[in-house]
PDB file of N, CA and C in Angstrom:
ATOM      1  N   UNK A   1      13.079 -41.755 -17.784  1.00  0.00           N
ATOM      2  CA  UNK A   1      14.223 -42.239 -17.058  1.00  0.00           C
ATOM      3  C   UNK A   1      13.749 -43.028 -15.845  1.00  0.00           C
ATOM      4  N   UNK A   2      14.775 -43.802 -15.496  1.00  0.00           N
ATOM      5  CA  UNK A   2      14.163 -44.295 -14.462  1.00  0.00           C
ATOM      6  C   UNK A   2      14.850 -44.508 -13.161  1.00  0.00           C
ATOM      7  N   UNK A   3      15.153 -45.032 -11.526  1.00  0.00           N
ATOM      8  CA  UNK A   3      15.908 -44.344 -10.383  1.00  0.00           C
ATOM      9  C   UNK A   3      16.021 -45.480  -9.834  1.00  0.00           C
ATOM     10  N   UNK A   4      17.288 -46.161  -9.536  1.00  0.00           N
ATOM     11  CA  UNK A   4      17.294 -47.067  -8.372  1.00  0.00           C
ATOM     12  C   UNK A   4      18.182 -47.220  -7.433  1.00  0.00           C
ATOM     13  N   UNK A   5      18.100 -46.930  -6.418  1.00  0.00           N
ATOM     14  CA  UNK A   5      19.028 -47.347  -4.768  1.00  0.00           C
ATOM     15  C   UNK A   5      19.918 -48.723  -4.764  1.00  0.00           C
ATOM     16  N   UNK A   6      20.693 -48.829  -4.752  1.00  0.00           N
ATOM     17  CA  UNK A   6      21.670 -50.353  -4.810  1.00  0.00           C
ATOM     18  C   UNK A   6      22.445 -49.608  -3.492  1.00  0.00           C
ATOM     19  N   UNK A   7      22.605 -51.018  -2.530  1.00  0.00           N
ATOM     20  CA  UNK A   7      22.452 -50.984  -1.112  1.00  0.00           C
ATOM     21  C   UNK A   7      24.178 -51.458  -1.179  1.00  0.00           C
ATOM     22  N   UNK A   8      24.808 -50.958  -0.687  1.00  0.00           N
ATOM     23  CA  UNK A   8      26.303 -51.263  -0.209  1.00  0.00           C
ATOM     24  C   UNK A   8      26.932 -52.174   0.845  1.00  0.00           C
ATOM     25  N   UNK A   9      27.838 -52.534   0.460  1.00  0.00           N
ATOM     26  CA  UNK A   9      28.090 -53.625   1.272  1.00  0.00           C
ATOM     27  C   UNK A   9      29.738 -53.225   2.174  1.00  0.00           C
ATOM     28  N   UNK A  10      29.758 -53.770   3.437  1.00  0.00           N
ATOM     29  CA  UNK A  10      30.909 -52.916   4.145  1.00  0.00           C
ATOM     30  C   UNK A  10      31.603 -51.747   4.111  1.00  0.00           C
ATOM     31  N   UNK A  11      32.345 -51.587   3.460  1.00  0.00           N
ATOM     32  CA  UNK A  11      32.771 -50.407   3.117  1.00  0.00           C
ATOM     33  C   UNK A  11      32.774 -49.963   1.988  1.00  0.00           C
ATOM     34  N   UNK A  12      32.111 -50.598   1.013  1.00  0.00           N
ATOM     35  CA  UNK A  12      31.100 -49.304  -0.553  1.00  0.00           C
ATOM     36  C   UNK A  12      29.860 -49.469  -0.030  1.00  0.00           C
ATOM     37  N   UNK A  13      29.792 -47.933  -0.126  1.00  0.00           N
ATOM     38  CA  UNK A  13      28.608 -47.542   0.090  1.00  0.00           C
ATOM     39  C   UNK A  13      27.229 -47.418  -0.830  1.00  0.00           C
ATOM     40  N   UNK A  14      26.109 -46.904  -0.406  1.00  0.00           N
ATOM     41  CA  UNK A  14      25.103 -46.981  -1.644  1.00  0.00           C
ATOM     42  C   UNK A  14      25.432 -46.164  -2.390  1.00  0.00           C
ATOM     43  N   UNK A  15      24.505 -46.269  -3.622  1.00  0.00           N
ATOM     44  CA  UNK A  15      24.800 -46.088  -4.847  1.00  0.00           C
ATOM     45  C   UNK A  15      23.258 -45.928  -5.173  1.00  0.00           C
ATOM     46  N   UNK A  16      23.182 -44.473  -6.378  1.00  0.00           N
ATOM     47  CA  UNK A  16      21.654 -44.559  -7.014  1.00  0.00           C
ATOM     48  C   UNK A  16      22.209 -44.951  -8.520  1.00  0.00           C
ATOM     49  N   UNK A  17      21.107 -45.342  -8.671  1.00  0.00           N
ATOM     50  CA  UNK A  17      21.736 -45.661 -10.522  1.00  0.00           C
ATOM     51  C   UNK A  17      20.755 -45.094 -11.171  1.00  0.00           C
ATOM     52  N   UNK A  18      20.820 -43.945 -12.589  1.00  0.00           N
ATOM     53  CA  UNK A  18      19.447 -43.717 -13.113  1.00  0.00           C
ATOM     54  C   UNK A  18      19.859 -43.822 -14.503  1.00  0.00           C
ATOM     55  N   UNK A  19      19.109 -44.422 -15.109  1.00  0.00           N
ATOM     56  CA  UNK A  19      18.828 -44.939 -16.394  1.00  0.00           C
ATOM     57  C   UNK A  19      17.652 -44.778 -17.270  1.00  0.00           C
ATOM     58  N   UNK A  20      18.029 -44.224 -18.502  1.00  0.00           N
ATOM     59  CA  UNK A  20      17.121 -44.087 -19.401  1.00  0.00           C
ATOM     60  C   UNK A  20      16.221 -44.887 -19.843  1.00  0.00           C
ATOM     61  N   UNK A  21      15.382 -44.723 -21.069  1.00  0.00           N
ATOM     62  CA  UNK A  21      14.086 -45.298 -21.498  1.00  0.00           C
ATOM     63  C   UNK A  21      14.172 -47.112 -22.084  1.00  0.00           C
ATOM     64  N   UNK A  22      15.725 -47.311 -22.390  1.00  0.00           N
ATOM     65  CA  UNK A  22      16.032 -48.521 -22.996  1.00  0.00           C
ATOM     66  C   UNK A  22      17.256 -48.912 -21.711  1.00  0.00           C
ATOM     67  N   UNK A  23      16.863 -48.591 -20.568  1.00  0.00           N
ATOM     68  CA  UNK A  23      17.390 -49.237 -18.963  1.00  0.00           C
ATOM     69  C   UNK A  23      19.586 -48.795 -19.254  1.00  0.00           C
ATOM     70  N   UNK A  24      19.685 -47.877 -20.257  1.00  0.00           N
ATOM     71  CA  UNK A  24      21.718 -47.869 -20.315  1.00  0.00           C
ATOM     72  C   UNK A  24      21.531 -47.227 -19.166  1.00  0.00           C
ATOM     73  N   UNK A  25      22.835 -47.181 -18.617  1.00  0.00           N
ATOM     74  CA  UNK A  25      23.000 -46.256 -17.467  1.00  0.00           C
ATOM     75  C   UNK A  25      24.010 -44.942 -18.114  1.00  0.00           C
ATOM     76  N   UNK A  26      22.839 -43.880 -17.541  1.00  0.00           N
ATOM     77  CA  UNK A  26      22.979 -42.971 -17.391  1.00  0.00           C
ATOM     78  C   UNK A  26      24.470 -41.756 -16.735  1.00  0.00           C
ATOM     79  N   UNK A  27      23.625 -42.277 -15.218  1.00  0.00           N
ATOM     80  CA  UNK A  27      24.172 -41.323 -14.139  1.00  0.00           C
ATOM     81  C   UNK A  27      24.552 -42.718 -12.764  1.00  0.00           C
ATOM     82  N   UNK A  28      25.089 -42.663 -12.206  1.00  0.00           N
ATOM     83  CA  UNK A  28      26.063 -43.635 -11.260  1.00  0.00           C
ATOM     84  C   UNK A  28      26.869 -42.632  -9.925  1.00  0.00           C
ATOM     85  N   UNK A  29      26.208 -42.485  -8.849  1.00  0.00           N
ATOM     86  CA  UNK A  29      26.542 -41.529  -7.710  1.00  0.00           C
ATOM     87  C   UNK A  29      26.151 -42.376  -6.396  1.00  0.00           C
ATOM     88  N   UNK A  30      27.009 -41.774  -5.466  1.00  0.00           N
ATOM     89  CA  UNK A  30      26.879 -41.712  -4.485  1.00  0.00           C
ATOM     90  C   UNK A  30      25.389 -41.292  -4.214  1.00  0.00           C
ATOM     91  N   UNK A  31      24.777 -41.798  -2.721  1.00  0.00           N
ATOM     92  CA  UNK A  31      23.337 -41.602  -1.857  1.00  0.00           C
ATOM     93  C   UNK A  31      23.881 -40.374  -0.871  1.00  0.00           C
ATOM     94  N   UNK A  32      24.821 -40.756  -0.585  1.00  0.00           N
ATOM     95  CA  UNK A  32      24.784 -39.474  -0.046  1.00  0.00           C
ATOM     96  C   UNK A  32      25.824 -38.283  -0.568  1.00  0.00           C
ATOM     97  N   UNK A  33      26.004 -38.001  -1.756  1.00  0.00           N
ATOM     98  CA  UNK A  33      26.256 -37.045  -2.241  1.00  0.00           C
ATOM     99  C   UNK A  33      25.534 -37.011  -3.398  1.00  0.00           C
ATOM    100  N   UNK A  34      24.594 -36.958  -3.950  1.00  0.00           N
ATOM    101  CA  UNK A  34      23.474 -37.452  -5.166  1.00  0.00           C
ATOM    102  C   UNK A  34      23.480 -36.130  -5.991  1.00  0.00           C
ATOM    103  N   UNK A  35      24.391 -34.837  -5.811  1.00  0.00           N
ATOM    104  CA  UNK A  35      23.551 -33.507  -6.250  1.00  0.00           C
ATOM    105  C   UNK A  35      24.807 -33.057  -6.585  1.00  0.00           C
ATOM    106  N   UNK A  36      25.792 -34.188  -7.401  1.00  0.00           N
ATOM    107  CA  UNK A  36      26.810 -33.050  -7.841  1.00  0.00           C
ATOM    108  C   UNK A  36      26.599 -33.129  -9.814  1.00  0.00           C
ATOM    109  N   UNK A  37      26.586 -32.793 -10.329  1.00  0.00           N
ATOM    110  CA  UNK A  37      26.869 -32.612 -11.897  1.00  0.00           C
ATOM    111  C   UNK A  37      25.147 -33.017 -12.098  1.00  0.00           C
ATOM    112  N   UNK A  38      23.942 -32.563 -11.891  1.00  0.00           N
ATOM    113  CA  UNK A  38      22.845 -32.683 -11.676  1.00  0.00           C
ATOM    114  C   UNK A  38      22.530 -32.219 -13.412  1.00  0.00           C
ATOM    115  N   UNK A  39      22.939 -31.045 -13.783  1.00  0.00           N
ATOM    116  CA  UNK A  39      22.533 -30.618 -14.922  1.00  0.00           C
ATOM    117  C   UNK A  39      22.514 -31.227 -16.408  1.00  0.00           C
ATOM    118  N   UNK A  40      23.737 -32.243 -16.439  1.00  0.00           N
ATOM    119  CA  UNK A  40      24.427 -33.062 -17.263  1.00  0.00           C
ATOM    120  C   UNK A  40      23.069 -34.019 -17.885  1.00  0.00           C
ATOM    121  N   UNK A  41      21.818 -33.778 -16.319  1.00  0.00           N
ATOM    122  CA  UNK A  41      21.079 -35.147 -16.693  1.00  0.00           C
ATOM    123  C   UNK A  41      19.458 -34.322 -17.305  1.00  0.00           C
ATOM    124  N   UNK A  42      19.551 -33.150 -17.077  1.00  0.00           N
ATOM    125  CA  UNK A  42      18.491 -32.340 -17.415  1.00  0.00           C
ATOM    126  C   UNK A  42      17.378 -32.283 -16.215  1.00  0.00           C
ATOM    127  N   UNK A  43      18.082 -32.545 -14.968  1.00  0.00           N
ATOM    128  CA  UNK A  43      17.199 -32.222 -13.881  1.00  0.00           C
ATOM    129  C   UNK A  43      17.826 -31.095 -12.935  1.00  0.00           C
ATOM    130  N   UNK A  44      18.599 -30.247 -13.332  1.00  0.00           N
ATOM    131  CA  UNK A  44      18.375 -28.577 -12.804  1.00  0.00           C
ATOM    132  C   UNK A  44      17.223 -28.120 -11.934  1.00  0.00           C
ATOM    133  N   UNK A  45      17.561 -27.625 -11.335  1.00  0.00           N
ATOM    134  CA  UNK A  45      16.486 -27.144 -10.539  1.00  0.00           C
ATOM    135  C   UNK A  45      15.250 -27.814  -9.975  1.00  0.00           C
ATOM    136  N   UNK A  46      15.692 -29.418 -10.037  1.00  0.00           N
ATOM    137  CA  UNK A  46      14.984 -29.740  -9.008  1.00  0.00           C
ATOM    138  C   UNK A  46      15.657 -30.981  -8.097  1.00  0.00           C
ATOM    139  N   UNK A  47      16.854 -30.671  -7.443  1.00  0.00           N
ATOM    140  CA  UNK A  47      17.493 -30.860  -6.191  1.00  0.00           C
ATOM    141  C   UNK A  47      16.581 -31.396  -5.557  1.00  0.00           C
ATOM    142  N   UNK A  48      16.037 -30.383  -4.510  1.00  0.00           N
ATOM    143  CA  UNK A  48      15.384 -30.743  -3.583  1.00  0.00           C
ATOM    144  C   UNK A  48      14.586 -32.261  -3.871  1.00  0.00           C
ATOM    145  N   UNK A  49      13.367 -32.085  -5.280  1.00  0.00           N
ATOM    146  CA  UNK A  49      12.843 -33.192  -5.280  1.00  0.00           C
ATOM    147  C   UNK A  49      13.536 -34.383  -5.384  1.00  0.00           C
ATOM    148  N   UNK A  50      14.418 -34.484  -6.042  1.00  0.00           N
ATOM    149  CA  UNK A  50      15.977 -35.818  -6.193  1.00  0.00           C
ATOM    150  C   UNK A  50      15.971 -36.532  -4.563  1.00  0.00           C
ATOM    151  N   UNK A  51      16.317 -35.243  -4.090  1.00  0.00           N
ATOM    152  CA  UNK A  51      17.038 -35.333  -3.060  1.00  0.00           C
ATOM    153  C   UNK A  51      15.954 -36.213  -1.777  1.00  0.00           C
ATOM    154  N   UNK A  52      15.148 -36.020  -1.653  1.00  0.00           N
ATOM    155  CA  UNK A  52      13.603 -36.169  -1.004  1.00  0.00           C
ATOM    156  C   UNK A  52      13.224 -37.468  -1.807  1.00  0.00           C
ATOM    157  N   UNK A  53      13.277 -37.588  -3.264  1.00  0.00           N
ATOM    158  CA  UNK A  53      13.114 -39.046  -3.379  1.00  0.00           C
ATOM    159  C   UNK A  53      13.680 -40.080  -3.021  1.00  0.00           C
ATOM    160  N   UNK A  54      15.180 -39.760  -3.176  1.00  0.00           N
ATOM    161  CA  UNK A  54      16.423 -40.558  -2.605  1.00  0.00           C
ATOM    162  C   UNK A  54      16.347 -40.984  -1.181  1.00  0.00           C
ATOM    163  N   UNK A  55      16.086 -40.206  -0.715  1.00  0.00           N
ATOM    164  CA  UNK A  55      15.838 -40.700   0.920  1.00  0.00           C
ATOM    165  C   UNK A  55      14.356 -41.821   1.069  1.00  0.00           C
ATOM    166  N   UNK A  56      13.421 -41.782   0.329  1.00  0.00           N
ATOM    167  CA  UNK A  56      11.999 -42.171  -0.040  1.00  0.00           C
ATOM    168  C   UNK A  56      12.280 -43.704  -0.554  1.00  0.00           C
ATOM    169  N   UNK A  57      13.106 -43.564  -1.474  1.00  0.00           N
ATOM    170  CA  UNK A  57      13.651 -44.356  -2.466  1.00  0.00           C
ATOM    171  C   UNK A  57      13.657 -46.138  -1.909  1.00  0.00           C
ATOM    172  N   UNK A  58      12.884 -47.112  -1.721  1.00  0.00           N
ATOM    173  CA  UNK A  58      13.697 -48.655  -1.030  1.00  0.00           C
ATOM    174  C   UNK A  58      14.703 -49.062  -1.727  1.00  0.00           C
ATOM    175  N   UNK A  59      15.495 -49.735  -1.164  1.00  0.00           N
ATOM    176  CA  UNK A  59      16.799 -50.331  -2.165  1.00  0.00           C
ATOM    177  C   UNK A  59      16.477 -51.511  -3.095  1.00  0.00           C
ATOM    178  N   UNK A  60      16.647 -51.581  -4.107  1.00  0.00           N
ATOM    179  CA  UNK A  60      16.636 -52.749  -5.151  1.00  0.00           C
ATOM    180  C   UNK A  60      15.190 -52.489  -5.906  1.00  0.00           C
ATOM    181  N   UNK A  61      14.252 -51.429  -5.900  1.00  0.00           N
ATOM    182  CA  UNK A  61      13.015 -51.169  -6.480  1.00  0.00           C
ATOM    183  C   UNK A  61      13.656 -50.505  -7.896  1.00  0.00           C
ATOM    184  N   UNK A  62      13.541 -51.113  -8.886  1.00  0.00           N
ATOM    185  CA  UNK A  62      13.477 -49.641 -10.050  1.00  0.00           C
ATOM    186  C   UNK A  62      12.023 -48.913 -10.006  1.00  0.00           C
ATOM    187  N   UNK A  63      11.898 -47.444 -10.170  1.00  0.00           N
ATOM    188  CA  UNK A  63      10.903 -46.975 -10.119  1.00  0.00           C
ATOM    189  C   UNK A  63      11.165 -45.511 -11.353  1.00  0.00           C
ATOM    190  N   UNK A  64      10.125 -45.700 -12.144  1.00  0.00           N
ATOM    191  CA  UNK A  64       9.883 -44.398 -13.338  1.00  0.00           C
ATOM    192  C   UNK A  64      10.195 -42.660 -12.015  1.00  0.00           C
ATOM    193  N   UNK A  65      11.436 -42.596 -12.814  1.00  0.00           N
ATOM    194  CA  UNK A  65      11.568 -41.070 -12.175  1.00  0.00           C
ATOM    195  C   UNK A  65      11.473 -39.857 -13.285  1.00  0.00           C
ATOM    196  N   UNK A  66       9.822 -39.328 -12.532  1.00  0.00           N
ATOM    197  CA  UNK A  66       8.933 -38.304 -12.954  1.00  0.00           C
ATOM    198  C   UNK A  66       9.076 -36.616 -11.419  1.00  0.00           C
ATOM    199  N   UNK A  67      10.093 -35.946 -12.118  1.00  0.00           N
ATOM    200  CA  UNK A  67       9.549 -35.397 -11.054  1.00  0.00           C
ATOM    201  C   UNK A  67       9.455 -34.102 -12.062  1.00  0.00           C
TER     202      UNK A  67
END
């Protein structure tokens, strides 16, 4: 899968987008609420690391999310 930050403009805010091995989208959330229906994507129990990348994360990079 893979994780990217898309940067908001006035009043919409950012957005992570994570997408599978052939780039569909996945999952589509809020940056700063990133940790609701987490399980849906098969990353359970690891919040924290999501959460810690997201902040890590530059805007407009796709980057392979391995955690």
């Amino acid at each position: 899968m893979y994780i990217i930050k898309v940067k908001g403009k006035a009043k919409i805010p950012d957005y992570i987008q994570i997408r599978d091995e052939n780039f569909v989208l996945v999952a589509y959330f809020r940056a700063d609420r990133p940790l609701k229906n987490i399980e849906k994507f098969g990353l359970e129990g690891k919040e924290a690391a999501l959460e810690q990348l997201i902040k890590e994360l530059p805007f407009g990079k796709l980057k392979k999310l391995s955690l």
